[in-house]
N, C-alpha and C. Protein backbone atom coordinates (compact mmCIF):
# COMPACT_ATOMS: atom_id res chain seq x y z
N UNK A 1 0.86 -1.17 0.00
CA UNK A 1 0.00 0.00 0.00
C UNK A 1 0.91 1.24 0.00
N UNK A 2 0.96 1.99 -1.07
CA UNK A 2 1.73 2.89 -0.80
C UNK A 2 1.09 4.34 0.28
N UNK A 3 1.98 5.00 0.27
CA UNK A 3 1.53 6.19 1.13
C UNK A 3 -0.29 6.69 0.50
N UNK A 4 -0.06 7.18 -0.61
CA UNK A 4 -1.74 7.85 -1.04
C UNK A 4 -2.95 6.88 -0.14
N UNK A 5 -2.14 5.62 -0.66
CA UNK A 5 -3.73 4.74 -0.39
C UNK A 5 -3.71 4.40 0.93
N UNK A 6 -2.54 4.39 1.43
CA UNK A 6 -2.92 4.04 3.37
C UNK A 6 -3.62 5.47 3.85
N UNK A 7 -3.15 6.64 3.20
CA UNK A 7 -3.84 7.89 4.08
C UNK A 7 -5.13 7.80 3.53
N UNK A 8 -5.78 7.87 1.82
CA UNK A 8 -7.21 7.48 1.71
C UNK A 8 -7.90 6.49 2.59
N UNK A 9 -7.44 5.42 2.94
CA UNK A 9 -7.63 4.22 3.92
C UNK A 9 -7.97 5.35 5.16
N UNK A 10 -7.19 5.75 5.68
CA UNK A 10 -7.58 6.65 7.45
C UNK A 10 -8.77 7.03 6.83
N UNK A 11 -8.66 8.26 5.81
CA UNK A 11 -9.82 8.77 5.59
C UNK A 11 -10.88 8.22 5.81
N UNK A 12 -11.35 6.83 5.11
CA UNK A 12 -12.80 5.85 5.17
C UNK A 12 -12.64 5.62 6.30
N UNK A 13 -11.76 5.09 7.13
CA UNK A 13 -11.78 4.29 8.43
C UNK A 13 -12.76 5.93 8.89
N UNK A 14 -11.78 6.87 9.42
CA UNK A 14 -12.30 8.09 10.05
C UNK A 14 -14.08 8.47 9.80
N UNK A 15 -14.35 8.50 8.55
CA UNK A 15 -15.78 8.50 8.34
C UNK A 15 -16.44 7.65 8.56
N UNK A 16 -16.03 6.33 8.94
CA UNK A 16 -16.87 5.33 9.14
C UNK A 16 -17.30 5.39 10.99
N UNK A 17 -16.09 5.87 11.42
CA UNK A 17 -15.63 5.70 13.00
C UNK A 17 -16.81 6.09 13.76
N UNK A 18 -17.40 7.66 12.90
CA UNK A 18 -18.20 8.15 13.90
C UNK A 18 -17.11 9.17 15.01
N UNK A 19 -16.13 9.26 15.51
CA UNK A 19 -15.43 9.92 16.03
C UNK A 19 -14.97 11.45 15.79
N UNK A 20 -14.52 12.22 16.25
CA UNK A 20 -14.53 13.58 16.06
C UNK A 20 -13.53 13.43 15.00
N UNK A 21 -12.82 13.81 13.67
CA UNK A 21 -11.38 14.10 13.15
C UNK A 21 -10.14 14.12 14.10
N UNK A 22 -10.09 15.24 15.16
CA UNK A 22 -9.28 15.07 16.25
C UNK A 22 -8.83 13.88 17.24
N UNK A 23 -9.96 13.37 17.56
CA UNK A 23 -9.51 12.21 18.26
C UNK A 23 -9.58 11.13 17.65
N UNK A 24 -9.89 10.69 16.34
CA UNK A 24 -9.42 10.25 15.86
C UNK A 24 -8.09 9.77 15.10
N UNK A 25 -7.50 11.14 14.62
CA UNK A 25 -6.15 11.34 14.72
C UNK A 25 -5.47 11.18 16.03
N UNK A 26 -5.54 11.41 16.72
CA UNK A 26 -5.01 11.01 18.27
C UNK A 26 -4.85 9.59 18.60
N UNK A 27 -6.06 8.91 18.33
CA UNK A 27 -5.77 7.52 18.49
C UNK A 27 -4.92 6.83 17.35
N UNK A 28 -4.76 7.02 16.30
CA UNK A 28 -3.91 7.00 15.56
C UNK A 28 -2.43 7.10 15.21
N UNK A 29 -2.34 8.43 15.99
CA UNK A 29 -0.85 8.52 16.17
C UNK A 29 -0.39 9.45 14.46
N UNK A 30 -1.44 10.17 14.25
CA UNK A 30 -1.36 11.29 13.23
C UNK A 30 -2.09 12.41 13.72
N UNK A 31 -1.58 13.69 12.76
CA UNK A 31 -2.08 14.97 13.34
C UNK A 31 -2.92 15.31 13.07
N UNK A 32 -4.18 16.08 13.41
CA UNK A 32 -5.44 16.70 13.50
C UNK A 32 -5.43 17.17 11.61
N UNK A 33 -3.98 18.14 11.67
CA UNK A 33 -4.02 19.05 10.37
C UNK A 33 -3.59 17.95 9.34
N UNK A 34 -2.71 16.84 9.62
CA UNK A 34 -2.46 15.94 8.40
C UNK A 34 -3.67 15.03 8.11
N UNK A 35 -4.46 14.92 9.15
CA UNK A 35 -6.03 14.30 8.91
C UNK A 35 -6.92 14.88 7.76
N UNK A 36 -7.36 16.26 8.15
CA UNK A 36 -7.71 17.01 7.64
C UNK A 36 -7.06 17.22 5.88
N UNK A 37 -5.47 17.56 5.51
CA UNK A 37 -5.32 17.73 4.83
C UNK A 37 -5.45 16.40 3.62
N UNK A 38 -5.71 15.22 4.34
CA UNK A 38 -5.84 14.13 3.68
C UNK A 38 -7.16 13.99 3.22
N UNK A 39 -8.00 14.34 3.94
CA UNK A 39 -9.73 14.52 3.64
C UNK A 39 -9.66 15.95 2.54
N UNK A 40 -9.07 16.40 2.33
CA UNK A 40 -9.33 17.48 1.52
C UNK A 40 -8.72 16.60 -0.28
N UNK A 41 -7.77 16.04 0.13
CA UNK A 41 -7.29 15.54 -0.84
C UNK A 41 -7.74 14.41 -1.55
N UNK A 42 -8.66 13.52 -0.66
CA UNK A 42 -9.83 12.27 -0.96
C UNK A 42 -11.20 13.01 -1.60
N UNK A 43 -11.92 13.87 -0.71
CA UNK A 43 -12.81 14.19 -1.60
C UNK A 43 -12.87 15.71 -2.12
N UNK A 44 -11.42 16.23 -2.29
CA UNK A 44 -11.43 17.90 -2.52
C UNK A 44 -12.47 18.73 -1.19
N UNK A 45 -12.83 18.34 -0.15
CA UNK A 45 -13.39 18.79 0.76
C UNK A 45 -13.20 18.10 2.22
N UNK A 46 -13.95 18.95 3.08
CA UNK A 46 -13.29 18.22 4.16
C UNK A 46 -14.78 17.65 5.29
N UNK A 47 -14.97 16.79 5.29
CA UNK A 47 -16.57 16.28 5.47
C UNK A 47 -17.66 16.61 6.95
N UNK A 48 -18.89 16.90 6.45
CA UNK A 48 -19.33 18.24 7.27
C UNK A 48 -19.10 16.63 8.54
N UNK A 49 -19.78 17.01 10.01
CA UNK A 49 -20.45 16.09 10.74
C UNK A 49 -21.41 16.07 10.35
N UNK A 50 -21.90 14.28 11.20
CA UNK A 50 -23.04 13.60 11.08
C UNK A 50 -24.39 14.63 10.53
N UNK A 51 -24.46 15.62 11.26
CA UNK A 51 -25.33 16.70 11.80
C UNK A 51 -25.21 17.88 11.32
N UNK A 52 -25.96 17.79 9.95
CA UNK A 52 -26.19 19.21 9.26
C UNK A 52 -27.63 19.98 9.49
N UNK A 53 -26.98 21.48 9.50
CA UNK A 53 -27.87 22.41 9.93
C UNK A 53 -28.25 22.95 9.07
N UNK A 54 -29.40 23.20 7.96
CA UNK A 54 -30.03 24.56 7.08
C UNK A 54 -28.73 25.60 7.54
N UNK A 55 -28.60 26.02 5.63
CA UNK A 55 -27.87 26.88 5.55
C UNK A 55 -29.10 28.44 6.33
N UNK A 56 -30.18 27.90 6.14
CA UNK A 56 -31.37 28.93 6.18
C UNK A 56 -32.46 28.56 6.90
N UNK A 57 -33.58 29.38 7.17
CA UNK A 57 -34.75 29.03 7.18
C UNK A 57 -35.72 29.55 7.21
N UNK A 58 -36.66 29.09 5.98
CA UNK A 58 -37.35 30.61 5.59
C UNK A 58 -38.71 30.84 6.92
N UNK A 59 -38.56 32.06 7.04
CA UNK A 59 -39.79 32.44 8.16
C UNK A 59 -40.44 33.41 7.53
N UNK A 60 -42.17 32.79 7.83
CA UNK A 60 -43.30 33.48 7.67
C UNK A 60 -44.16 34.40 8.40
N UNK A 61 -44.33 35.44 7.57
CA UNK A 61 -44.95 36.37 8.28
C UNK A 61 -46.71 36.22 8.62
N UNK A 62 -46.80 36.35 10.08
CA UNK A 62 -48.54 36.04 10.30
C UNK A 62 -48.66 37.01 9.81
N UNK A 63 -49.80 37.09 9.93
CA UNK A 63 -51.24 38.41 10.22
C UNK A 63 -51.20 38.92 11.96
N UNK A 64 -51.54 39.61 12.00
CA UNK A 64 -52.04 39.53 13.56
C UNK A 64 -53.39 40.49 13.40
């Protein structure tokens, strides 16, 4: 396995983990920012959490 594909490898492991990026890297024994820069380089982005929020949300005006 050369280098590319063992760090793509963290990458899936990491998304699969459920774990924060950080402590994930921690248990690992790699850095927060080389985590990160490896997720940028797997999917050109760096992946939201589980738990996305509306960029928006549209609100309506009553009557009163």
């Amino acid at each position: 396995m050369d280098r590319n594909e063992k760090m793509f490898w963290f990458v899936d492991l990491w998304m699969e983990s459920g774990l924060t990026r950080k402590a994930f890297a921690q248990q690992h024994g790699i850095t927060d920012s080389k985590l990160e820069y490896w997720c940028r380089k797997h999917d050109n982005k760096v992946p939201q959490t589980t738990v996305v929020a509306p960029d928006f949300v549209e609100l309506l005006a009553t009557q009163v």
